[in-house]
Protein backbone atom coordinates (compact mmCIF):
# COMPACT_ATOMS: atom_id res chain seq x y z
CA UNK A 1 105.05 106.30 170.60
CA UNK A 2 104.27 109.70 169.00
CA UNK A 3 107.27 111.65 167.47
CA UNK A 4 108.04 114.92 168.63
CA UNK A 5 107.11 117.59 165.70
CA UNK A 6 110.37 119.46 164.91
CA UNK A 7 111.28 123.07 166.43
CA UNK A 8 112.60 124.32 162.97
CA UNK A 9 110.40 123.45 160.01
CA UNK A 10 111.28 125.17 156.77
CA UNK A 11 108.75 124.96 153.55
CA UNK A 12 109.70 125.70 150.24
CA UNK A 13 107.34 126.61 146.87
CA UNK A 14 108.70 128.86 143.96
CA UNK A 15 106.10 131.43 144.27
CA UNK A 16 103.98 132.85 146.82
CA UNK A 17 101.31 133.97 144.57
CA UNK A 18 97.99 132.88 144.42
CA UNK A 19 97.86 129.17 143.32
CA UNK A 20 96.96 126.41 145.24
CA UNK A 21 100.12 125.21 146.66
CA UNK A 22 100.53 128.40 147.95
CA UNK A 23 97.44 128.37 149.66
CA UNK A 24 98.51 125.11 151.31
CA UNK A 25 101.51 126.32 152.27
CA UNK A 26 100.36 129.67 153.49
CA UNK A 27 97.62 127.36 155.89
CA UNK A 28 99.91 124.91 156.74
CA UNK A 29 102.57 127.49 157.99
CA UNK A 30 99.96 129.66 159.74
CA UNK A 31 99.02 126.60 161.49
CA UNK A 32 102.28 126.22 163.18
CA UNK A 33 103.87 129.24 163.74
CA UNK A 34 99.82 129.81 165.84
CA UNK A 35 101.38 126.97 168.03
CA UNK A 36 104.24 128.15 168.65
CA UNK A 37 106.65 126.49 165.88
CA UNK A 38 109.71 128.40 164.25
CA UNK A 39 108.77 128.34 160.28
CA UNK A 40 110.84 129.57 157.60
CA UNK A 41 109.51 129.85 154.08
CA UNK A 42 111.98 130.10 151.30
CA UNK A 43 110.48 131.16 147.61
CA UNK A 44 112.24 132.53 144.45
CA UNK A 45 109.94 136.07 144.64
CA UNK A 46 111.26 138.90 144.05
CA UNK A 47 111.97 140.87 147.70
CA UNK A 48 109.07 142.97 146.83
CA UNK A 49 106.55 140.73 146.37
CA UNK A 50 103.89 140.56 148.29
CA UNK A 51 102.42 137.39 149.14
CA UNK A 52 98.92 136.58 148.05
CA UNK A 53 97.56 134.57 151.02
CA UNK A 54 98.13 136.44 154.57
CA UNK A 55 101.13 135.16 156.62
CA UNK A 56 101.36 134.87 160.45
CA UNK A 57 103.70 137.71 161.62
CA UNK A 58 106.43 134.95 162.94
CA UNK A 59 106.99 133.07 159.96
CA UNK A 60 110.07 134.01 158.04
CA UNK A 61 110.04 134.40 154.49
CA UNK A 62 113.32 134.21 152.47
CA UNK A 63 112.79 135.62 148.81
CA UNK A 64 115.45 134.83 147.09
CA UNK A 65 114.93 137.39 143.88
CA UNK A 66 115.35 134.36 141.38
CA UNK A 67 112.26 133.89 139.22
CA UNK A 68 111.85 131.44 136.30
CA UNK A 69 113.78 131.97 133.04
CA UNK A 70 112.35 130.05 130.06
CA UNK A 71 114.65 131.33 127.23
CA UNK A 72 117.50 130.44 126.30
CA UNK A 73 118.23 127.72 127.13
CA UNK A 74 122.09 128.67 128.57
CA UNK A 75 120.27 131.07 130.75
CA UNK A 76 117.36 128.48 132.10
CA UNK A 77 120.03 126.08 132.64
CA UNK A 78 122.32 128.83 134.56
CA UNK A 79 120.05 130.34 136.73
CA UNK A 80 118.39 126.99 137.98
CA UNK A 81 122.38 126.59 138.67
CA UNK A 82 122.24 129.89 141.07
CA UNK A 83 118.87 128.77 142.49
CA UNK A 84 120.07 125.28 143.64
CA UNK A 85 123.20 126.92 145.28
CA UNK A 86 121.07 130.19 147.01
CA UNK A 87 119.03 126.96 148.56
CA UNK A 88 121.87 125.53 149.51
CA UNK A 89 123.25 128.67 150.73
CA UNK A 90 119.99 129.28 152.75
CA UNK A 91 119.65 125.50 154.24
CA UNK A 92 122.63 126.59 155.53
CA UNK A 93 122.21 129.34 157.58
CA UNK A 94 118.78 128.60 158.66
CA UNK A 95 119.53 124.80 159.85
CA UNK A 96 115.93 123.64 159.57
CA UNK A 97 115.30 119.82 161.30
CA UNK A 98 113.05 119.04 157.97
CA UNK A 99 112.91 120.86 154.96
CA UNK A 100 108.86 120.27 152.77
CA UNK A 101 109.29 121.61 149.38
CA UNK A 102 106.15 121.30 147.32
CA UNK A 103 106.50 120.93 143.28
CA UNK A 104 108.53 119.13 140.67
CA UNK A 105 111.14 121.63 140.00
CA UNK A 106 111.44 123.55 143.65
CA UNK A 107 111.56 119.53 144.92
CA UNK A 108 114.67 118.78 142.38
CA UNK A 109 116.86 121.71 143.26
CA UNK A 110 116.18 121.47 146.96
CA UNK A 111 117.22 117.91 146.88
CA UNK A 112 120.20 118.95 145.31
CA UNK A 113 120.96 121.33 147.43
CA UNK A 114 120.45 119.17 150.43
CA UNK A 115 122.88 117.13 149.39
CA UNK A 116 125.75 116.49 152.47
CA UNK A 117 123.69 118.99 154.65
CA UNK A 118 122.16 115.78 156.83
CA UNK A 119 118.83 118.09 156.72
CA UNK A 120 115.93 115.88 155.29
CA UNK A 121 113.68 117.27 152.81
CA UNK A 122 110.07 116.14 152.04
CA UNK A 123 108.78 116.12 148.70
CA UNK A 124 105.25 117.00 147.43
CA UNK A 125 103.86 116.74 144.04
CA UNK A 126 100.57 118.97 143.93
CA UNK A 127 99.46 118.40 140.18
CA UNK A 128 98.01 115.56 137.92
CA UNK A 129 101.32 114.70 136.55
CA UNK A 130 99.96 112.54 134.06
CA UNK A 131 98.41 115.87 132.16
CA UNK A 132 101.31 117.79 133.75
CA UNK A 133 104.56 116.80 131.97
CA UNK A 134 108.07 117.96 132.19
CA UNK A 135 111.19 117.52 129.18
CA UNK A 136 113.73 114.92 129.31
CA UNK A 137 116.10 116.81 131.38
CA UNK A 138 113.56 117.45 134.09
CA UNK A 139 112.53 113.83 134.25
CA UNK A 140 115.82 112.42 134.38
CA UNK A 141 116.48 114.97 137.09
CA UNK A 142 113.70 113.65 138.74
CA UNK A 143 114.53 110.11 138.08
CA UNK A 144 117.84 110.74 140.07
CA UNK A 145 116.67 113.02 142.65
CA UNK A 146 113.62 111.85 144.50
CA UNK A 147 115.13 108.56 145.31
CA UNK A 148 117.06 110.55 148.25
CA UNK A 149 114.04 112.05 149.65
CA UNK A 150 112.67 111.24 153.25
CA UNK A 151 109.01 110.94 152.12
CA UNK A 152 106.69 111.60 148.92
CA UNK A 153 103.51 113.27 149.65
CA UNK A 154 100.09 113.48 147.29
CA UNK A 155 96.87 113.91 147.54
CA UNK A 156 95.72 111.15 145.71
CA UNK A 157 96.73 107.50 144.99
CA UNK A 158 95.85 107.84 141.68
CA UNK A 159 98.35 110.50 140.83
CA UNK A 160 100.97 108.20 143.23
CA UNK A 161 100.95 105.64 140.97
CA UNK A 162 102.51 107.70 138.15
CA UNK A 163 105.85 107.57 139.37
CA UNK A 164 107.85 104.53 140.19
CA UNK A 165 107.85 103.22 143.17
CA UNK A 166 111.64 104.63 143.74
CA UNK A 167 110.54 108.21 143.08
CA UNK A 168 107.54 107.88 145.88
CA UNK A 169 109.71 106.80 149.09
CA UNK A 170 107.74 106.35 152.63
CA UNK A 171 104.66 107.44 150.17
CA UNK A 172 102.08 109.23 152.09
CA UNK A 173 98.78 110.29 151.01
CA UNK A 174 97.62 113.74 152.49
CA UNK A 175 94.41 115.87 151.11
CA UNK A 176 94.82 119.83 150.73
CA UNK A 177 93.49 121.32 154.23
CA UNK A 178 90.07 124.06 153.95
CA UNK A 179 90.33 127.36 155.25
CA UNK A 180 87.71 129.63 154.79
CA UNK A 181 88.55 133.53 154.89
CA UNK A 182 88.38 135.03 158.42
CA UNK A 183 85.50 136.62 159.33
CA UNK A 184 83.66 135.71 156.09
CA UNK A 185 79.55 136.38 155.79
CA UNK A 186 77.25 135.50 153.21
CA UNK A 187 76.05 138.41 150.94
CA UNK A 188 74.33 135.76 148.47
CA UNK A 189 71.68 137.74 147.06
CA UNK A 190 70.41 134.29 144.73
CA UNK A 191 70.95 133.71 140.96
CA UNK A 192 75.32 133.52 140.92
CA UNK A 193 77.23 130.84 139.47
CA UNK A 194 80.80 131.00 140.27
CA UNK A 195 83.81 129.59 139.23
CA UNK A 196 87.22 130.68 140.03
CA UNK A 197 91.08 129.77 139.05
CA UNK A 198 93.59 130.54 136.66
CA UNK A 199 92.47 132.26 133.04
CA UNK A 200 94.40 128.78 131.35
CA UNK A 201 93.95 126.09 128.99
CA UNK A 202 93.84 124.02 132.12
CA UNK A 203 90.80 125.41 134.00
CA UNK A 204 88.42 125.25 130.72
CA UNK A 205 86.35 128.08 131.15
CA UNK A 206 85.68 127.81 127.63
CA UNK A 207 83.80 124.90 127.79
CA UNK A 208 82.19 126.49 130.85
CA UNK A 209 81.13 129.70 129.32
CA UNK A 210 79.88 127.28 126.48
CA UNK A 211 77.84 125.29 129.17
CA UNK A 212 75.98 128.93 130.20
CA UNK A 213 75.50 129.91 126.38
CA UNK A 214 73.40 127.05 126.15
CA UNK A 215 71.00 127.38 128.99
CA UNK A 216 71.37 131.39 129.40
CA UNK A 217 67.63 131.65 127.79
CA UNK A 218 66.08 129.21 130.52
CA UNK A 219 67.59 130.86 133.72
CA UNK A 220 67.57 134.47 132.91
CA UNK A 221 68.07 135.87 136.07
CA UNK A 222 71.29 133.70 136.71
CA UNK A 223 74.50 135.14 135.70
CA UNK A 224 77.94 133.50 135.29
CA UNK A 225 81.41 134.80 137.55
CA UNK A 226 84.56 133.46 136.72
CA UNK A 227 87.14 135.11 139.21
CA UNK A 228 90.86 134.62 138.48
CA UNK A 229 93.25 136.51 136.27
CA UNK A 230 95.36 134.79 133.45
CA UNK A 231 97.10 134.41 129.73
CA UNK A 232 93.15 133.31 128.90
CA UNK A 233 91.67 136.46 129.53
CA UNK A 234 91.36 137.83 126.05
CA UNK A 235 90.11 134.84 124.43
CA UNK A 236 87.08 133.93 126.91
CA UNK A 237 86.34 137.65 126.67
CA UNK A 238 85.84 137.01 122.88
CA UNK A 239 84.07 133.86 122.85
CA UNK A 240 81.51 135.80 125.50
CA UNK A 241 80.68 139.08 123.41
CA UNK A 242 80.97 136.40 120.22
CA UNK A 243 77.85 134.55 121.83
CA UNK A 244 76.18 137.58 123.01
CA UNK A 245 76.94 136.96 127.02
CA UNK A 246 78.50 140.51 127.56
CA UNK A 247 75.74 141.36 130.44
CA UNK A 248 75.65 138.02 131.59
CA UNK A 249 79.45 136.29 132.16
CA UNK A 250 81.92 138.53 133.96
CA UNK A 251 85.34 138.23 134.89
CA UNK A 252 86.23 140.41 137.62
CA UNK A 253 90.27 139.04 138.04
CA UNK A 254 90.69 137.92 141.13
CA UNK A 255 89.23 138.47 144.38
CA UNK A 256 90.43 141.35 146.48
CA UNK A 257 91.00 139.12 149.45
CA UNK A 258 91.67 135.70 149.51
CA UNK A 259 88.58 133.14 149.53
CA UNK A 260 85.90 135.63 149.50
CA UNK A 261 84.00 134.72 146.39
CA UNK A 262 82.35 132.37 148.83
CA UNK A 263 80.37 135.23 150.18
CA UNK A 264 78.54 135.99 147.07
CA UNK A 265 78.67 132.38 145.27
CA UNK A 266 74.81 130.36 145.20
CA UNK A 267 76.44 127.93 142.65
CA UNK A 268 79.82 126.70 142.39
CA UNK A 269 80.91 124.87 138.83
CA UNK A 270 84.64 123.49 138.10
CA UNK A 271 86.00 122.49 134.27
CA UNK A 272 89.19 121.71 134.94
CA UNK A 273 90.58 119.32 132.01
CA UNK A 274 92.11 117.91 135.37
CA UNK A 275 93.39 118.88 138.82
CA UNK A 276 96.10 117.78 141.64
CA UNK A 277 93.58 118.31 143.86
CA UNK A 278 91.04 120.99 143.30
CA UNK A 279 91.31 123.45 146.33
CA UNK A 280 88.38 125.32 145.29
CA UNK A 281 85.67 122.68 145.66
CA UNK A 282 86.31 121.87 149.03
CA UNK A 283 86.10 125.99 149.82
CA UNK A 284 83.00 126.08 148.25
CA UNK A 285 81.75 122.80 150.36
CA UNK A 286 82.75 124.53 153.16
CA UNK A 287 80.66 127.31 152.78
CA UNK A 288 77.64 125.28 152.06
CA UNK A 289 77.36 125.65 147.94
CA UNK A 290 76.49 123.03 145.86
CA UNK A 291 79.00 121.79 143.58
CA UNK A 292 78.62 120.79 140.04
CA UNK A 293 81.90 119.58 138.39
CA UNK A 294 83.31 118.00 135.87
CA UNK A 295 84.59 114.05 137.32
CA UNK A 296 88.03 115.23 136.31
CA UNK A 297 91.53 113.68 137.46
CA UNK A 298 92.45 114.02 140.53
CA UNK A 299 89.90 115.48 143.20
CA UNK A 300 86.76 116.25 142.28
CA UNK A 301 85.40 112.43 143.23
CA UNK A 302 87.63 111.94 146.28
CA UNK A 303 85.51 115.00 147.70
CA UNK A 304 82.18 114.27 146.12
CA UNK A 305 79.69 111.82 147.08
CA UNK A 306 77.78 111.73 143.33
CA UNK A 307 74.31 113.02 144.04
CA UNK A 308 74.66 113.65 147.67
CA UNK A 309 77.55 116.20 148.41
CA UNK A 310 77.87 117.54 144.93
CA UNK A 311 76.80 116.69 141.53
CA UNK A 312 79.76 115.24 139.34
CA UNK A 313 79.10 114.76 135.19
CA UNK A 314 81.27 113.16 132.86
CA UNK A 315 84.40 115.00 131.77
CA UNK A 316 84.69 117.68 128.72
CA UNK A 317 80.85 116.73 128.33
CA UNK A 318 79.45 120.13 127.67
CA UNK A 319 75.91 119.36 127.36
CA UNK A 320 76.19 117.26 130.90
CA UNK A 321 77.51 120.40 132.31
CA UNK A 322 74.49 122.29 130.96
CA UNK A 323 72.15 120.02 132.13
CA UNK A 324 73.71 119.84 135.72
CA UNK A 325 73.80 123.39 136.01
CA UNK A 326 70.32 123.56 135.16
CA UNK A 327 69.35 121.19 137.06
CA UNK A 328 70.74 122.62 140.41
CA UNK A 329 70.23 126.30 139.46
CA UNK A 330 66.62 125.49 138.90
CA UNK A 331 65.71 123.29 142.40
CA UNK A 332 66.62 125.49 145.64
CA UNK A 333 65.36 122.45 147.42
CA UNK A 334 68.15 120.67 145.69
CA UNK A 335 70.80 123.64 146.27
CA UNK A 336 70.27 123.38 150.18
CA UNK A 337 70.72 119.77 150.20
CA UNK A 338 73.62 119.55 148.07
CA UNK A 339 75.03 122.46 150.43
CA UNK A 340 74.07 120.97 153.35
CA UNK A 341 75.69 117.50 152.65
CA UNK A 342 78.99 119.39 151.28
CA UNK A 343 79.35 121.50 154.86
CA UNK A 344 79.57 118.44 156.51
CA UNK A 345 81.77 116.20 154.67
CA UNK A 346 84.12 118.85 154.33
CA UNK A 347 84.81 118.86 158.18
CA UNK A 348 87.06 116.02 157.69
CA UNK A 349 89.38 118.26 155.73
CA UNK A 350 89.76 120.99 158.05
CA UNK A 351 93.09 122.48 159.04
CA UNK A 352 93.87 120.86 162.75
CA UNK A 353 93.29 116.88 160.62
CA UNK A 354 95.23 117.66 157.96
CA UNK A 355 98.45 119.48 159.64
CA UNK A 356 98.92 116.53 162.21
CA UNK A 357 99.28 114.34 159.33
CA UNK A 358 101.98 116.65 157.65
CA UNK A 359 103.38 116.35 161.24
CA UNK A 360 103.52 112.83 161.78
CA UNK A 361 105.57 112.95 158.14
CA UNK A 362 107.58 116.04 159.33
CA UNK A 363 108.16 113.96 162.70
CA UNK A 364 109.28 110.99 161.21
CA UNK A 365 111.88 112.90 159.07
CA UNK A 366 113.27 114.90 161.79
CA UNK A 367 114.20 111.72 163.53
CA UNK A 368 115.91 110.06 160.26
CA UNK A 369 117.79 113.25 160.05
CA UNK A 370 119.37 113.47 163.66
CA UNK A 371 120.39 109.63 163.43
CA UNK A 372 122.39 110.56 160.56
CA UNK A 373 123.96 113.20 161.58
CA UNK A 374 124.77 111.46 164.92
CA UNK A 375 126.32 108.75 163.15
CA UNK A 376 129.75 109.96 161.81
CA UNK A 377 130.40 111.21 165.60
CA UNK A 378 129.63 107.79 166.63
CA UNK A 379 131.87 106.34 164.43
């Protein structure tokens, strides 16, 4: 028999800026407050902030004016303190059936804060956590906290089987959903390799702009666009003018609405050193562009069929990158192909498939939390 999906679902990620998770959760939300669901979304932005990814009118948003304190430590430690109890505080007064919190830290303190409310929370890692690590206090907060969630949720089994099997309850494995920007039209005018993500260590675009230094010569009327903003900026602005790439590798920042580098994209190329999941692939599969990209942990290959949906190379190789990129860039018969093949298997990743599988989850939890509250009345 098919659970009922709760009435009150609340979803919880520090930020709503423009990283993936908050794309998820922006799509995911969207997606049920369009049917009719009552959504809450509870972040630590400031009230001023304006979220990155367009929200449906109906979903709440609770911005609790608590952002991240690195330094000192007194201060870290007191103000994750005042987060966990403004959670609490919030869980509370909003009385969601299921609470879905989505990263490490945000899944700690909501567990915490949880705690005696009877309201069960969902966790959701969303990054390679094997590349992605956290100090001893963090793990150990870990180590005691996700034992008391409902359910664990990843996108890959790989990155599942970094935590023990105590920290991964009622494990489920659920890919990121695609949503291409409304109303989007392609204004490809030929000869534009994109990239886009964070300017970080992460993302690589060093070894990227390093790839395009090397083949620049044979493909002159190709140029390079790496869209996203970042602590990186300065330094892959340098290693451009140092290789003479000024007129030929931009970085524009980021988009000015969501998604729409697809419109203007003939190429797509990721570097990531490694990925929870790599949103950006499947957006560019979705719009039909080949994909090169670096076989990097975790996504890339559970979206890419090597040679037939995309074209994966060996990871950090710079010269395989080169040559990929030169191979696509310089067969169109080859781009439509790889397009072609990419538009269809990323069908099986759109919205409607992926939400009734957080639902089924969200479902499941909603029961386990109305038999426990029932209980001490039973008693």
């Amino acid at each position: 028999m098919t659970r009922p999906m709760p009435d009150h679902l609340m979803l919880a990620v520090p930020s709503l800026g423009a990283g993936g998770s908050e794309r998820v959760i922006s799509h995911l939300a969207n997606h049920w407050a369009e049917a009719g669901r009552r959504i809450t979304i509870v972040t630590f932005d400031a009230p001023s902030f304006e979220p990155y990814y367009a929200l449906h009118p109906a979903i709440r948003v609770v911005k609790l004016a608590l952002p991240a304190l690195s330094k000192p430590l007194a201060a870290a430690l007191l103000r994750t303190g005042r987060r966990i109890h403004a959670l609490r505080r919030v869980l509370r007064e909003q009385e969601p059936d299921v609470v879905i919190s989505f990263l490490t830290k945000m899944n700690i303190m909501m567990l915490q804060a949880a705690r005696g409310t009877g309201i069960p929370v969902v966790i959701s890692e969303r990054n390679n956590p094997y590349l992605q690590r956290f100090g001893p206090m963090w793990s150990r907060a870990r180590a005691l906290s996700y034992p008391r969630a409902h359910s664990f949720v990843t996108m890959t089994q790989r990155a599942a089987d970094f935590y023990p099997e105590a920290q991964r309850p009622r494990l489920t494995l659920i890919p990121n959903p695609v949503a291409l920007p409304p109303g989007w039209r392609d204004r490809r005018e030929g000869g534009k390799l994109v990239a886009v993500g964070r300017l970080d260590p992460q993302k690589r675009f060093d070894r990227l702009i390093d790839a395009f230094s090397r083949i620049a010569e044979q493909i002159p009327q190709w140029s390079l666009v790496i869209w996203g903003e970042g602590p990186e900026r300065a330094r892959l602005e340098a290693q451009r003018d140092a290789l003479g790439l000024a007129g030929r590798v931009h970085l524009p920042g980021t988009t000015p609405a969501p998604g729409t580098w697809v419109e203007t994209a003939d190429v797509f190329v990721l570097s990531s050193e490694f990925e929870g999941w790599a949103n950006v692939i499947m957006e560019a599969m979705a719009a039909g562009l080949p994909v090169v990209s670096f076989d990097c942990p975790f996504g890339p290959k559970e979206m890419i069929e090597d040679g037939e949906s995309g074209i994966l190379v060996e990871n950090g190789s710079v010269d395989a990158l080169a040559e990929a990129v030169l191979r696509v860039v310089k067969d169109e018969d080859l781009q439509r192909r790889l397009g072609a093949a990419a538009a269809r298997t990323s069908e099986r990743f759109a919205i409607a498939n992926v939400a009734a599988q957080w639902e089924a989850v969200a479902a499941s939890a909603a029961e386990s939390g109305r038999t426990r509250r029932a209980q001490p009345a039973a008693a």
